[in-house]
PDB file of N, CA and C in Angstrom:
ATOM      1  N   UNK A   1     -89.234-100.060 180.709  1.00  0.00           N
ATOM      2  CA  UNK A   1     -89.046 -98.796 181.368  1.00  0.00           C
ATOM      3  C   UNK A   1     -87.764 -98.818 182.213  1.00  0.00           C
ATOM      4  N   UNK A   2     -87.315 -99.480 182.944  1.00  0.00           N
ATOM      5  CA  UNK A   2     -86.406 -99.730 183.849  1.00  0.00           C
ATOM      6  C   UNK A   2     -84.951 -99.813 183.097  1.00  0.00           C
ATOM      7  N   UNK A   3     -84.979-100.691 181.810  1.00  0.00           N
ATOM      8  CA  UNK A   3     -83.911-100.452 180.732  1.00  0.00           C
ATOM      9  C   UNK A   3     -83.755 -99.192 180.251  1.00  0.00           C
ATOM     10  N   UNK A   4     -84.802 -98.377 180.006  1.00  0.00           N
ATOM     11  CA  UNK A   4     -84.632 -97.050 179.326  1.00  0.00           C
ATOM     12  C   UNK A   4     -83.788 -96.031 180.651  1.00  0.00           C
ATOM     13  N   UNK A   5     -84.012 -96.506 181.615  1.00  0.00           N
ATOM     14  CA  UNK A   5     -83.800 -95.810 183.152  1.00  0.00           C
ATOM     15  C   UNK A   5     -82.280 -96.415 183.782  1.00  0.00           C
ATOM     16  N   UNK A   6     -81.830 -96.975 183.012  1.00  0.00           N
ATOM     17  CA  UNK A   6     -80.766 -97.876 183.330  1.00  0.00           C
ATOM     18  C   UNK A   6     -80.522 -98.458 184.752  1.00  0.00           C
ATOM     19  N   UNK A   7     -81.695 -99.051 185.145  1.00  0.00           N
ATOM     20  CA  UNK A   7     -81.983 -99.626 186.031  1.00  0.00           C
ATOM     21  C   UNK A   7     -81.697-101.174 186.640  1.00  0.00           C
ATOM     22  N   UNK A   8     -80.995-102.149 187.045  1.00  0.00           N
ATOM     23  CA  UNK A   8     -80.826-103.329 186.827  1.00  0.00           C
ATOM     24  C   UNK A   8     -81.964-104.072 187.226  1.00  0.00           C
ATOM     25  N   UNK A   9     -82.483-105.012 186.776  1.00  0.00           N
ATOM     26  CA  UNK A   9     -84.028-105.812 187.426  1.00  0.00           C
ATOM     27  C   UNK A   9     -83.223-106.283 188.684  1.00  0.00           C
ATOM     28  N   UNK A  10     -82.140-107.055 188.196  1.00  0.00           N
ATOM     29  CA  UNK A  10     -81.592-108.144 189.246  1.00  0.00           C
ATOM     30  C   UNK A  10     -81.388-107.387 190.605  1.00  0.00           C
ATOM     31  N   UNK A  11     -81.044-106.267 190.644  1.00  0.00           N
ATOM     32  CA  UNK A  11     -80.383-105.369 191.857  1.00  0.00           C
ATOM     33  C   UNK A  11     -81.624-105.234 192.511  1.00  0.00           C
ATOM     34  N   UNK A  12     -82.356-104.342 191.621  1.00  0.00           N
ATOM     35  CA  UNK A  12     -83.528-103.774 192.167  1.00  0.00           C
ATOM     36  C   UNK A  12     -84.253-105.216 192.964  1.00  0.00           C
ATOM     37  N   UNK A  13     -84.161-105.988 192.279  1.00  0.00           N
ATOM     38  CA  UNK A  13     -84.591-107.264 193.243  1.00  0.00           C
ATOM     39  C   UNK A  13     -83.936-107.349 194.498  1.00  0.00           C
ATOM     40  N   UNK A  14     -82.964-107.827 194.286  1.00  0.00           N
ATOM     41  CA  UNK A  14     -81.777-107.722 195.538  1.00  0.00           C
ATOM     42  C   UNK A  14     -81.964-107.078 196.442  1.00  0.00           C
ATOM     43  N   UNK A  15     -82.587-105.715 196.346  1.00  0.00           N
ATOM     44  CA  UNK A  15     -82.617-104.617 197.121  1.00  0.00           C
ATOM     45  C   UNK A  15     -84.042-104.974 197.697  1.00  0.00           C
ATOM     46  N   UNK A  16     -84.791-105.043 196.974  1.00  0.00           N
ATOM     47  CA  UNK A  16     -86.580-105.333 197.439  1.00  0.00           C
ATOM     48  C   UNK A  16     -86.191-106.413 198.108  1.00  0.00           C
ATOM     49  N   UNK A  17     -85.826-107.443 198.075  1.00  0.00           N
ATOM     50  CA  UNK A  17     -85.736-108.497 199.436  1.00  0.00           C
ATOM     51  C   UNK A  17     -85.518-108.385 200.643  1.00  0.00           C
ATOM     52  N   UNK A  18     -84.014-107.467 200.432  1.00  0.00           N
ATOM     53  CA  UNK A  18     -83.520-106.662 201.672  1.00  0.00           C
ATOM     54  C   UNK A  18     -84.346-105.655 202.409  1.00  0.00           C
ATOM     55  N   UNK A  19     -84.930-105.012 201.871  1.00  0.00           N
ATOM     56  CA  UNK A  19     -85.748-103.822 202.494  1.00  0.00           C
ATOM     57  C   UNK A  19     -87.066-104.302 202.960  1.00  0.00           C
ATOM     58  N   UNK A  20     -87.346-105.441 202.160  1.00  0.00           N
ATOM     59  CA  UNK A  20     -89.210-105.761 202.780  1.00  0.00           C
ATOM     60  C   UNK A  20     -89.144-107.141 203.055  1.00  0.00           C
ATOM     61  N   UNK A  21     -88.069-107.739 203.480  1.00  0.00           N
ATOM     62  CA  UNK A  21     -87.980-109.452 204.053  1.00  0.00           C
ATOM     63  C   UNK A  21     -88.668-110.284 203.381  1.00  0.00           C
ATOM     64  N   UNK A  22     -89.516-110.262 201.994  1.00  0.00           N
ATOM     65  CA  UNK A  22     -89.875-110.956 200.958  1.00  0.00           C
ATOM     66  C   UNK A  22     -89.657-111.330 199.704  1.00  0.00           C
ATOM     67  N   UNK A  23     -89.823-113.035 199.049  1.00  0.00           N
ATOM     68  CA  UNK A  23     -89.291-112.934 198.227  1.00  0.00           C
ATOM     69  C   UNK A  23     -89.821-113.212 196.985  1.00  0.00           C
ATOM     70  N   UNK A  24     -91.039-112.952 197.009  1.00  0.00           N
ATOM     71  CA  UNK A  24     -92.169-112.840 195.886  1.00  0.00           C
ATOM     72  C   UNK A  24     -93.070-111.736 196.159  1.00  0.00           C
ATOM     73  N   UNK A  25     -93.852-111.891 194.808  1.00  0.00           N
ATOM     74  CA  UNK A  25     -94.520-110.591 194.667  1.00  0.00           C
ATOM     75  C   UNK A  25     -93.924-108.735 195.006  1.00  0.00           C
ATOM     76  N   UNK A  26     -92.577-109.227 194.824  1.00  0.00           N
ATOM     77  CA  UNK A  26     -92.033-107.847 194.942  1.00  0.00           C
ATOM     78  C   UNK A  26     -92.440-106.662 193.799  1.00  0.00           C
ATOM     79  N   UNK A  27     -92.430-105.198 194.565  1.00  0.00           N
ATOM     80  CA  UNK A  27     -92.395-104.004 193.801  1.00  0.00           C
ATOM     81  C   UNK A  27     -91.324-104.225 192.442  1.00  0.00           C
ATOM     82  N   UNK A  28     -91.861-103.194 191.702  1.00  0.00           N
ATOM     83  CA  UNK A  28     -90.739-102.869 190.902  1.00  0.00           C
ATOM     84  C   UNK A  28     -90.478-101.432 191.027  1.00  0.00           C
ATOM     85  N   UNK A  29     -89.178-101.106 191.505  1.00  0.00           N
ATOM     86  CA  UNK A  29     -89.214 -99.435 191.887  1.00  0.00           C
ATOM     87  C   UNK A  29     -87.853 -99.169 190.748  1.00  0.00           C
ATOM     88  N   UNK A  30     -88.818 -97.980 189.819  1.00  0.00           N
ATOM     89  CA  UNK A  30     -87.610 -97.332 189.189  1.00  0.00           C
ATOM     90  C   UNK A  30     -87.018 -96.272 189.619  1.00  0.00           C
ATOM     91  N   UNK A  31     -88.221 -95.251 190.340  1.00  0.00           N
ATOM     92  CA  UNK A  31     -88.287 -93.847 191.081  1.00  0.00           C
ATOM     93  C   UNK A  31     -89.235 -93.927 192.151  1.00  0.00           C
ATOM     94  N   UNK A  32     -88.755 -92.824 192.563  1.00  0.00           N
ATOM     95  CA  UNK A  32     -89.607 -92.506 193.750  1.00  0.00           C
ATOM     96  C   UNK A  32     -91.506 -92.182 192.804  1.00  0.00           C
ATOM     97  N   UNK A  33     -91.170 -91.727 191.492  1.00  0.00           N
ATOM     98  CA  UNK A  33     -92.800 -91.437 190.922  1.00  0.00           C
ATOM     99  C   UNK A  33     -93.652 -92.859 190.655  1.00  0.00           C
ATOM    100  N   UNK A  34     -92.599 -93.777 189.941  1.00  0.00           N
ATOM    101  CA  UNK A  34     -92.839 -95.076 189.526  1.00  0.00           C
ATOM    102  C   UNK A  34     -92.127 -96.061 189.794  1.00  0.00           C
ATOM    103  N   UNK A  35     -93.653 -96.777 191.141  1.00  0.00           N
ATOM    104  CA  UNK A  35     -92.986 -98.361 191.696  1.00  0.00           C
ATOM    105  C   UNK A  35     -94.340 -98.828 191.416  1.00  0.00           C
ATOM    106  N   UNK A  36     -94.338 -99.752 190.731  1.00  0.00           N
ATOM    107  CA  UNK A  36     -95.350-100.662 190.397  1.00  0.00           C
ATOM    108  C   UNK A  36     -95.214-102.209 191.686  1.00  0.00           C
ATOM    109  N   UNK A  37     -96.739-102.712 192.010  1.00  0.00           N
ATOM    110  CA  UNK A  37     -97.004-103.555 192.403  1.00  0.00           C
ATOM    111  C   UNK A  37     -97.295-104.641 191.521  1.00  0.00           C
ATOM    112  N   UNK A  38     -97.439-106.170 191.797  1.00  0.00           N
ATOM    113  CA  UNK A  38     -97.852-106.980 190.867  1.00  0.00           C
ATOM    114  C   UNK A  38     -99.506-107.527 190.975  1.00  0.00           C
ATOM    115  N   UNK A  39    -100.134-107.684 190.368  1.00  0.00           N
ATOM    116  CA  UNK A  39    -101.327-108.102 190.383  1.00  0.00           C
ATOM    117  C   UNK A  39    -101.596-109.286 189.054  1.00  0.00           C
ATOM    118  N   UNK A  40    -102.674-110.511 189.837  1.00  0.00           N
ATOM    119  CA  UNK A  40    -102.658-111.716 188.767  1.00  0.00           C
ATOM    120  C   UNK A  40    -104.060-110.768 188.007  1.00  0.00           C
ATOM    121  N   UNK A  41    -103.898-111.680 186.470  1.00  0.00           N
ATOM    122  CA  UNK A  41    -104.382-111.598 185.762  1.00  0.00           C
ATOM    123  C   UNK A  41    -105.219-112.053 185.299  1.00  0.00           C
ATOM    124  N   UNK A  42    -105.848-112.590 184.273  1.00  0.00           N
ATOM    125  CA  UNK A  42    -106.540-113.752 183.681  1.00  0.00           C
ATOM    126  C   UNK A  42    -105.813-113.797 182.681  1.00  0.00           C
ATOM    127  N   UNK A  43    -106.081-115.708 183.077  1.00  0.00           N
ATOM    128  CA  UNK A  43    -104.948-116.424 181.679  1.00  0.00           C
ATOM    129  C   UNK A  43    -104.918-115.825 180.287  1.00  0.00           C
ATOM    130  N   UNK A  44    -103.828-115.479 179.859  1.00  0.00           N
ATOM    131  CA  UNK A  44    -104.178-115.258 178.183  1.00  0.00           C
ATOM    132  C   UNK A  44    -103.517-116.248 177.358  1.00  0.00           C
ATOM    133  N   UNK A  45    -103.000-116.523 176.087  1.00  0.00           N
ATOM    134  CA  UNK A  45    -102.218-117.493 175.146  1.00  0.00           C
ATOM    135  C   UNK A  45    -101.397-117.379 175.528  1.00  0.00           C
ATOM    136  N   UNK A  46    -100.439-116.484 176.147  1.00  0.00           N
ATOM    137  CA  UNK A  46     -99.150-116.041 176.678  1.00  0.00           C
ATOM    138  C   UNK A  46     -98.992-116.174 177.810  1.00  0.00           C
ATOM    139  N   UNK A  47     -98.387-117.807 177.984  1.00  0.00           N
ATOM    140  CA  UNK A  47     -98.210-117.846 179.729  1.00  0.00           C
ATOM    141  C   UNK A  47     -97.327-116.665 180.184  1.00  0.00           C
ATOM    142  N   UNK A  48     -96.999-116.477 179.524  1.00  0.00           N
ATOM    143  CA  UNK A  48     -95.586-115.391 180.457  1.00  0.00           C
ATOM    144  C   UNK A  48     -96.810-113.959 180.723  1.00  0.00           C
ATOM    145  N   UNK A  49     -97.263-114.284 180.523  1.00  0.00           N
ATOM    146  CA  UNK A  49     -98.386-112.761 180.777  1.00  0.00           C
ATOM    147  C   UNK A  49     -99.643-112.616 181.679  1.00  0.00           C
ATOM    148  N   UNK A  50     -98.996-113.389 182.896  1.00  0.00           N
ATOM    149  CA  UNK A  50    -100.237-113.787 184.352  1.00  0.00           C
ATOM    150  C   UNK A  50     -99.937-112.616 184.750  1.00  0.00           C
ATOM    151  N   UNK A  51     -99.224-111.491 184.812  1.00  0.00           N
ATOM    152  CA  UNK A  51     -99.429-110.854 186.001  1.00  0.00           C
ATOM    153  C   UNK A  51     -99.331-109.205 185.542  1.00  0.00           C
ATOM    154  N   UNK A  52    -100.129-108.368 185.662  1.00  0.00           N
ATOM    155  CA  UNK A  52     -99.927-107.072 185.315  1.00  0.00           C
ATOM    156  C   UNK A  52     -99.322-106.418 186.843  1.00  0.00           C
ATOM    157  N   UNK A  53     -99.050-105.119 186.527  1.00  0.00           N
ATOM    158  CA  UNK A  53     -98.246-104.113 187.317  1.00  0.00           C
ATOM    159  C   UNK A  53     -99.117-103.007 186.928  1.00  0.00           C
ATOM    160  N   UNK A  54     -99.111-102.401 188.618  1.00  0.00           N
ATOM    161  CA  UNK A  54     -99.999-100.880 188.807  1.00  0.00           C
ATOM    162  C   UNK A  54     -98.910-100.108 189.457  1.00  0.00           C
ATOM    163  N   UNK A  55     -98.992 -98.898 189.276  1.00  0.00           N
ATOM    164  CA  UNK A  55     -98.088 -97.739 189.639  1.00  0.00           C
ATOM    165  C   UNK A  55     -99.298 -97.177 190.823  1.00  0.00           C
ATOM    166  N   UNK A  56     -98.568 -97.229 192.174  1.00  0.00           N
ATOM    167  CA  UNK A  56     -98.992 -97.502 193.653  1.00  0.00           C
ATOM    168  C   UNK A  56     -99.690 -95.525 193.759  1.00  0.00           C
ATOM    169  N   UNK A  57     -98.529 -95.384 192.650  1.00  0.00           N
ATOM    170  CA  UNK A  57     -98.864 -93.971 193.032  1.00  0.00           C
ATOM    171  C   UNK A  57    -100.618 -93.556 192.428  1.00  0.00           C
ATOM    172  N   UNK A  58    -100.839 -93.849 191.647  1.00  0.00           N
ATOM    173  CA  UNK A  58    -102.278 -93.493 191.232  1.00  0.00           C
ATOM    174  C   UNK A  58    -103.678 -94.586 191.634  1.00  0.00           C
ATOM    175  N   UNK A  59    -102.811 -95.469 192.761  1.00  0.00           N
ATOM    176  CA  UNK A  59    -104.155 -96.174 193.702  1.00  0.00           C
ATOM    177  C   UNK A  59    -105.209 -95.675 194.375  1.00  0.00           C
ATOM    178  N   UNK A  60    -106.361 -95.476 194.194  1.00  0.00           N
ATOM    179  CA  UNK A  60    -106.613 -94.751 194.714  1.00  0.00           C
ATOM    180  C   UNK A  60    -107.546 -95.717 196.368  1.00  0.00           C
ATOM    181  N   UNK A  61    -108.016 -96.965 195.736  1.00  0.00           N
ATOM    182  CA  UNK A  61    -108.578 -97.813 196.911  1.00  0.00           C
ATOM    183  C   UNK A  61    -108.327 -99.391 196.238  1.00  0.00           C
ATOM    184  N   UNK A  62    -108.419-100.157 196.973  1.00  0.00           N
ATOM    185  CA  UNK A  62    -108.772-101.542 196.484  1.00  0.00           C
ATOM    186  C   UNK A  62    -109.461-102.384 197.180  1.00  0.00           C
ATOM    187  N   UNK A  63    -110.827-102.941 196.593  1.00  0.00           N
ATOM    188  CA  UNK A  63    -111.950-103.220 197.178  1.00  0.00           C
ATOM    189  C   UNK A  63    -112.552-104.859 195.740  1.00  0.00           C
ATOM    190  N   UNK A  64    -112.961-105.335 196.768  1.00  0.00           N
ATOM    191  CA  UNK A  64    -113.456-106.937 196.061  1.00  0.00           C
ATOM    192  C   UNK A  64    -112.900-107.234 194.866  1.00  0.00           C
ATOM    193  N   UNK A  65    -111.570-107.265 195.234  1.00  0.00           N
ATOM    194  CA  UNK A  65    -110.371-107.813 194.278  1.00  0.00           C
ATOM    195  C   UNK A  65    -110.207-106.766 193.008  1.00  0.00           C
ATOM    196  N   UNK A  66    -110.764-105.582 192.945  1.00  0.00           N
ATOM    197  CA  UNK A  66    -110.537-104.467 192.000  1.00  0.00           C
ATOM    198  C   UNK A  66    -109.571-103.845 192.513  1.00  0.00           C
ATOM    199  N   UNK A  67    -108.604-103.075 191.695  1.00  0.00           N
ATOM    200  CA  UNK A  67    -107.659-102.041 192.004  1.00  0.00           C
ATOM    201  C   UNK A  67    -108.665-100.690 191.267  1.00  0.00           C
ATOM    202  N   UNK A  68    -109.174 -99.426 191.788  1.00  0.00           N
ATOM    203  CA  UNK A  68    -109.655 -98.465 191.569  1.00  0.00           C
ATOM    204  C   UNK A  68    -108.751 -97.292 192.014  1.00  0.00           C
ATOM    205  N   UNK A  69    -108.517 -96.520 190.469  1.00  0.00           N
ATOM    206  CA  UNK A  69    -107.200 -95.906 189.685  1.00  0.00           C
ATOM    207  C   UNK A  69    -108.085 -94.563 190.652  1.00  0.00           C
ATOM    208  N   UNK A  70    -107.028 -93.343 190.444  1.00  0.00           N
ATOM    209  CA  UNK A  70    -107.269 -92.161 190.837  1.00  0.00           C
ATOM    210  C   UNK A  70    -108.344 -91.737 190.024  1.00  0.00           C
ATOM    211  N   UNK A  71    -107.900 -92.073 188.208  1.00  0.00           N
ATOM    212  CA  UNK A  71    -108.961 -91.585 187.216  1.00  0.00           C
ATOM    213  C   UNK A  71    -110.431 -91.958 187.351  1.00  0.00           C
ATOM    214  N   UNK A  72    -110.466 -92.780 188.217  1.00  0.00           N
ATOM    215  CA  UNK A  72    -111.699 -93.489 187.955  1.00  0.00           C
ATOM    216  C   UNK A  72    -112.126 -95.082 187.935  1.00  0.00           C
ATOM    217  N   UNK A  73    -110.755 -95.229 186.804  1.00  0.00           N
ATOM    218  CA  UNK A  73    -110.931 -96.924 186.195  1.00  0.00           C
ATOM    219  C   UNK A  73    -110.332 -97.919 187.690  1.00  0.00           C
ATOM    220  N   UNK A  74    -111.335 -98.795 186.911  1.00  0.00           N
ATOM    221  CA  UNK A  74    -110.719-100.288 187.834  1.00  0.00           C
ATOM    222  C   UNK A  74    -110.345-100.992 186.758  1.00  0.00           C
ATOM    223  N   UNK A  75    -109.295-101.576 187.849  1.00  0.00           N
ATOM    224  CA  UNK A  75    -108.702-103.121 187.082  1.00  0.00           C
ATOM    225  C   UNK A  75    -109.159-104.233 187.910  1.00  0.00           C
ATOM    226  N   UNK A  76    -109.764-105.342 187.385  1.00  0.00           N
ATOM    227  CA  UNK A  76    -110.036-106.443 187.776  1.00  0.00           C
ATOM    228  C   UNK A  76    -108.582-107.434 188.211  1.00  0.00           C
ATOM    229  N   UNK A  77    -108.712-108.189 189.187  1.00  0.00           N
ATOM    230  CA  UNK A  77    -107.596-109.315 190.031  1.00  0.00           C
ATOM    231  C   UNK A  77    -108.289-109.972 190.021  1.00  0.00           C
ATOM    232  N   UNK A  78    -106.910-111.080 189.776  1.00  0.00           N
ATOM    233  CA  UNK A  78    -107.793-112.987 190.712  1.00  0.00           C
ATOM    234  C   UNK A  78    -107.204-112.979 191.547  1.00  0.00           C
ATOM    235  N   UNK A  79    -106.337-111.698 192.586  1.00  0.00           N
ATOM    236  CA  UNK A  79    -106.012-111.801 193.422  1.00  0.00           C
ATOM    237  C   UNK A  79    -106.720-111.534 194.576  1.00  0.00           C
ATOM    238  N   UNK A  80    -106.757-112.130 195.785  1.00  0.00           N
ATOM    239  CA  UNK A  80    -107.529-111.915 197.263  1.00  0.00           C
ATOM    240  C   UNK A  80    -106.998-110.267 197.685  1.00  0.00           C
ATOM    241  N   UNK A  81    -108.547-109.596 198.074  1.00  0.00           N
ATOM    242  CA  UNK A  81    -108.320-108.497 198.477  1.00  0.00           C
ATOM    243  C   UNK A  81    -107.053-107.933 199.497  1.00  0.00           C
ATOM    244  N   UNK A  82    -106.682-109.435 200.442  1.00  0.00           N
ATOM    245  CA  UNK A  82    -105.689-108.672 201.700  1.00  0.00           C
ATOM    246  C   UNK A  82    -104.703-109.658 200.851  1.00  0.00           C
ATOM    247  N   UNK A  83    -104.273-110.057 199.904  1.00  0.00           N
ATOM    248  CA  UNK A  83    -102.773-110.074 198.846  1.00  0.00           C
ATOM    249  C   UNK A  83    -102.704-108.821 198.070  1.00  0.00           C
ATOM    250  N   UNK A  84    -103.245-108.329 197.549  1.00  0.00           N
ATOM    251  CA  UNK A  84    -103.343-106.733 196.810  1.00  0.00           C
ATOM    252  C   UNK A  84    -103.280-105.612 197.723  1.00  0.00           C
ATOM    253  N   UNK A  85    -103.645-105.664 198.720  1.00  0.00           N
ATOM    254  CA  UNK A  85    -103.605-104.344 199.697  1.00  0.00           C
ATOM    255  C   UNK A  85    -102.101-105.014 200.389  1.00  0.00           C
ATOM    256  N   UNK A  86    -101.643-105.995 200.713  1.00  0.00           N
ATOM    257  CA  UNK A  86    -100.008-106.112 201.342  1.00  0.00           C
ATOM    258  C   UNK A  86     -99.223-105.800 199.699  1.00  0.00           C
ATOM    259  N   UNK A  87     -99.287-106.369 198.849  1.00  0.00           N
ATOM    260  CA  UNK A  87     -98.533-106.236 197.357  1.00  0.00           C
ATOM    261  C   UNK A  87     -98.381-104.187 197.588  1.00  0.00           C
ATOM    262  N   UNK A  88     -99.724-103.772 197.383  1.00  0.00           N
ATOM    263  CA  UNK A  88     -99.898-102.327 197.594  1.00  0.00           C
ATOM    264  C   UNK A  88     -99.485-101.529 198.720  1.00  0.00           C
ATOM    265  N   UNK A  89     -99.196-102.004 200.120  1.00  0.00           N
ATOM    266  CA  UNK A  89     -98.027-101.511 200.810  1.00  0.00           C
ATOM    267  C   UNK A  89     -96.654-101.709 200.902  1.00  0.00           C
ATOM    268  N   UNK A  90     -96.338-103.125 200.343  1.00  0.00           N
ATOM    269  CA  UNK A  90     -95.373-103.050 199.924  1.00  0.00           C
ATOM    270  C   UNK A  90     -94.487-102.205 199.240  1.00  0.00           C
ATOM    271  N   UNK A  91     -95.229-101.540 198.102  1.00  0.00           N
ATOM    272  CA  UNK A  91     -94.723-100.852 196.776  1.00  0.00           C
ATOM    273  C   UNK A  91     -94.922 -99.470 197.544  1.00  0.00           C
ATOM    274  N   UNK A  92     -96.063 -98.775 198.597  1.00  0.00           N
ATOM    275  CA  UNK A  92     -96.217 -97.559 199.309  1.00  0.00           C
ATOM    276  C   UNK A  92     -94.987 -97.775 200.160  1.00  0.00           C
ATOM    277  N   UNK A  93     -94.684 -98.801 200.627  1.00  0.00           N
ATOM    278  CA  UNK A  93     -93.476 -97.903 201.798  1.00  0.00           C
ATOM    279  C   UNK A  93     -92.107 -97.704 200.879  1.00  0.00           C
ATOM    280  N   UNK A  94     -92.076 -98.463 199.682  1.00  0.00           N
ATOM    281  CA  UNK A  94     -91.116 -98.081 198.647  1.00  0.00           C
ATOM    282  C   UNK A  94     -90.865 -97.123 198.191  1.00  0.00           C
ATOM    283  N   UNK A  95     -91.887 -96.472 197.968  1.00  0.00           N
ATOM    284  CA  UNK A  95     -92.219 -95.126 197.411  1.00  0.00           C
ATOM    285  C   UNK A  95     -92.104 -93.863 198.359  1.00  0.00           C
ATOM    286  N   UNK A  96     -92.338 -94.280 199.749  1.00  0.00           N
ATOM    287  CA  UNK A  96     -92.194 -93.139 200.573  1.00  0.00           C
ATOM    288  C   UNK A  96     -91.032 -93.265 200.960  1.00  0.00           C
ATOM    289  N   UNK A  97     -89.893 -94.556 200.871  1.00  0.00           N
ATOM    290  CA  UNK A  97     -88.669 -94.372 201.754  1.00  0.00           C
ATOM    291  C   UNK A  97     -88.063 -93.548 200.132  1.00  0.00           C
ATOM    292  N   UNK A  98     -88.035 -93.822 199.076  1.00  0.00           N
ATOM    293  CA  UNK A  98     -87.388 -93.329 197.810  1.00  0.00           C
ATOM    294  C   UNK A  98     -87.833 -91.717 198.060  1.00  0.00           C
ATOM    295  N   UNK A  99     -89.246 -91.311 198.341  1.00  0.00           N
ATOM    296  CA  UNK A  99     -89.292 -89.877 198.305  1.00  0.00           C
ATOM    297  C   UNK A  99     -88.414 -89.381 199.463  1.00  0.00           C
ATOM    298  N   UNK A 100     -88.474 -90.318 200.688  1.00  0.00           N
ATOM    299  CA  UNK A 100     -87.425 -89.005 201.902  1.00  0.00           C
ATOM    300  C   UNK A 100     -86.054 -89.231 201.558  1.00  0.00           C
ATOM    301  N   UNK A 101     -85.830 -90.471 200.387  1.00  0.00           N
ATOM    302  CA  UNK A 101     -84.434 -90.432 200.143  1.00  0.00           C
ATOM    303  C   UNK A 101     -84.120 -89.108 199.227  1.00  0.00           C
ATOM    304  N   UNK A 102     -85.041 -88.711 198.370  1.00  0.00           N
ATOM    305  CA  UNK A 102     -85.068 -87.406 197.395  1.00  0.00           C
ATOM    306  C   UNK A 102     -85.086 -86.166 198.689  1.00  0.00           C
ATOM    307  N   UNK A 103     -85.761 -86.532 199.269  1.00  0.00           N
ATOM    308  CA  UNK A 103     -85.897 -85.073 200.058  1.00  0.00           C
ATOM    309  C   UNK A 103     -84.175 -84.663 200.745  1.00  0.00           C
ATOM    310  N   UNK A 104     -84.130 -85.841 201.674  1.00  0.00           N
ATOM    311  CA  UNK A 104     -82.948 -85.756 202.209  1.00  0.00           C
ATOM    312  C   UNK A 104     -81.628 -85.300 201.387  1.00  0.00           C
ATOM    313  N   UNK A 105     -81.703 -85.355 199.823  1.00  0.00           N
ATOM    314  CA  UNK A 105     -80.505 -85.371 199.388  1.00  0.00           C
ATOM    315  C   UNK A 105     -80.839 -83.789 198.869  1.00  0.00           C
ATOM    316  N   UNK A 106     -81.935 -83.318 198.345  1.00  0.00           N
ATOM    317  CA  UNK A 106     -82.551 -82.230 198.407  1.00  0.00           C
ATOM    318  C   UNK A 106     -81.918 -81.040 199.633  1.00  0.00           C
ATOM    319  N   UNK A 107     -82.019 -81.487 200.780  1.00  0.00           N
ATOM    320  CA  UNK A 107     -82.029 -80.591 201.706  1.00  0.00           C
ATOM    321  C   UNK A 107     -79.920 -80.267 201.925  1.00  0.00           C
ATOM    322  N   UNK A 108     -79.511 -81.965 201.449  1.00  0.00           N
ATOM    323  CA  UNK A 108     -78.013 -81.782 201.730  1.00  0.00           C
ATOM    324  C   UNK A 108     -77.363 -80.567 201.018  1.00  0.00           C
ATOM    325  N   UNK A 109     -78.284 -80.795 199.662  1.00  0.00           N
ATOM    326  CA  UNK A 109     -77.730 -79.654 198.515  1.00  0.00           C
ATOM    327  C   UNK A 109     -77.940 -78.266 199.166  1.00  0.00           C
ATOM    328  N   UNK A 110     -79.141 -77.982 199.917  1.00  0.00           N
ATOM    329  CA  UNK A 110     -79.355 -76.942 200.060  1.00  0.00           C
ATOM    330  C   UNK A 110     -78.627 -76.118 201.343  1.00  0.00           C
ATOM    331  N   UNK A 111     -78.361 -77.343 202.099  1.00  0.00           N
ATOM    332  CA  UNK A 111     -77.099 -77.120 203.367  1.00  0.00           C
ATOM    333  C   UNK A 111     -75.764 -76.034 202.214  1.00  0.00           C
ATOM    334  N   UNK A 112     -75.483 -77.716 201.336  1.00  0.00           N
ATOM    335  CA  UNK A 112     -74.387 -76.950 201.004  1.00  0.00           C
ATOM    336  C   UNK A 112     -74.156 -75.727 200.549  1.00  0.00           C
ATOM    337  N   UNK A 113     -75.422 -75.333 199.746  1.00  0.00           N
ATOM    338  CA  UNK A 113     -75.802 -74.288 199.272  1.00  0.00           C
ATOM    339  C   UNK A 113     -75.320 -72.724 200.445  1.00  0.00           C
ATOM    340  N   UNK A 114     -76.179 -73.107 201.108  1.00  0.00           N
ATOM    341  CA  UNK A 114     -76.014 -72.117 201.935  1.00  0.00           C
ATOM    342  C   UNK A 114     -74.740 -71.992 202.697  1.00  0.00           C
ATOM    343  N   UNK A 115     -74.363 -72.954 202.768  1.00  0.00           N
ATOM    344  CA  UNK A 115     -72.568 -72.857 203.241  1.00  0.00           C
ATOM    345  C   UNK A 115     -71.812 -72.085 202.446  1.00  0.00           C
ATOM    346  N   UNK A 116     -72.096 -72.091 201.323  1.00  0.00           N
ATOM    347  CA  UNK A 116     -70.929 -71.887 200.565  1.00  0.00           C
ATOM    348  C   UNK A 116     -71.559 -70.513 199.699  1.00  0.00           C
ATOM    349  N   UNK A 117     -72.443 -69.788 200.101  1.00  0.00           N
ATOM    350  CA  UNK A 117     -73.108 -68.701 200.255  1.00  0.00           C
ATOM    351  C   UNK A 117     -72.524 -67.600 201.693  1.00  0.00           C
ATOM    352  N   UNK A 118     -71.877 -68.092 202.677  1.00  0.00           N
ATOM    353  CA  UNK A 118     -71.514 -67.494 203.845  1.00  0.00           C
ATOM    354  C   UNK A 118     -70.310 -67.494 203.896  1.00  0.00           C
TER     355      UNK A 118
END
């Protein structure tokens, strides 16, 4: 997703360090709609495949190591409830500084707008 978005991983890393003083378990933020958190998994044949990603935005609670979706569904963790709820604010204050960054640039347009209306 982030390739299709021409997004760099490496930056976006770069940037998540800087903004949340950590250097694991970081968000992945493409947009302000979609920043995924990381959550462990259970082992499969594919070591490279311990850890899934939830989009913070459709969290709706997380309770005895479940993530429980807006829809309904849970996803099961082998992660500890207070590592999933910090992973999950992590990726929320991501998401809210990216939305007032939309707003703010939103409102510049609309300054200009109106300037150049008078």
């Amino acid at each position: 997703m982030a390739s299709k978005r021409s997004v760099s991983i490496k930056l976006m890393h770069k940037n998540m360090k800087e903004i949340l003083k950590v250097s694991r378990n970081l968000p992945y933020c493409i947009d302000s709609f979609n920043v995924f958190f990381p959550f462990k998994i259970r082992q499969t044949d594919n070591d490279d495949l311990r850890r899934g990603f939830v989009n913070c935005y459709f969290v709706e609670d997380i309770h005895d190591s479940e993530i429980i979706l807006k829809n309904g569904m849970t996803l099961s963790s082998l992660n500890r409830d207070r590592a999933l709820k910090n992973n999950f604010n992590n990726a929320s204050k991501i998401m809210y500084m990216m939305f007032a960054r939309e707003l703010s640039k939103i409102r510049r347009s609309m300054d200009f707008i109106d300037d150049m209306a008078l």
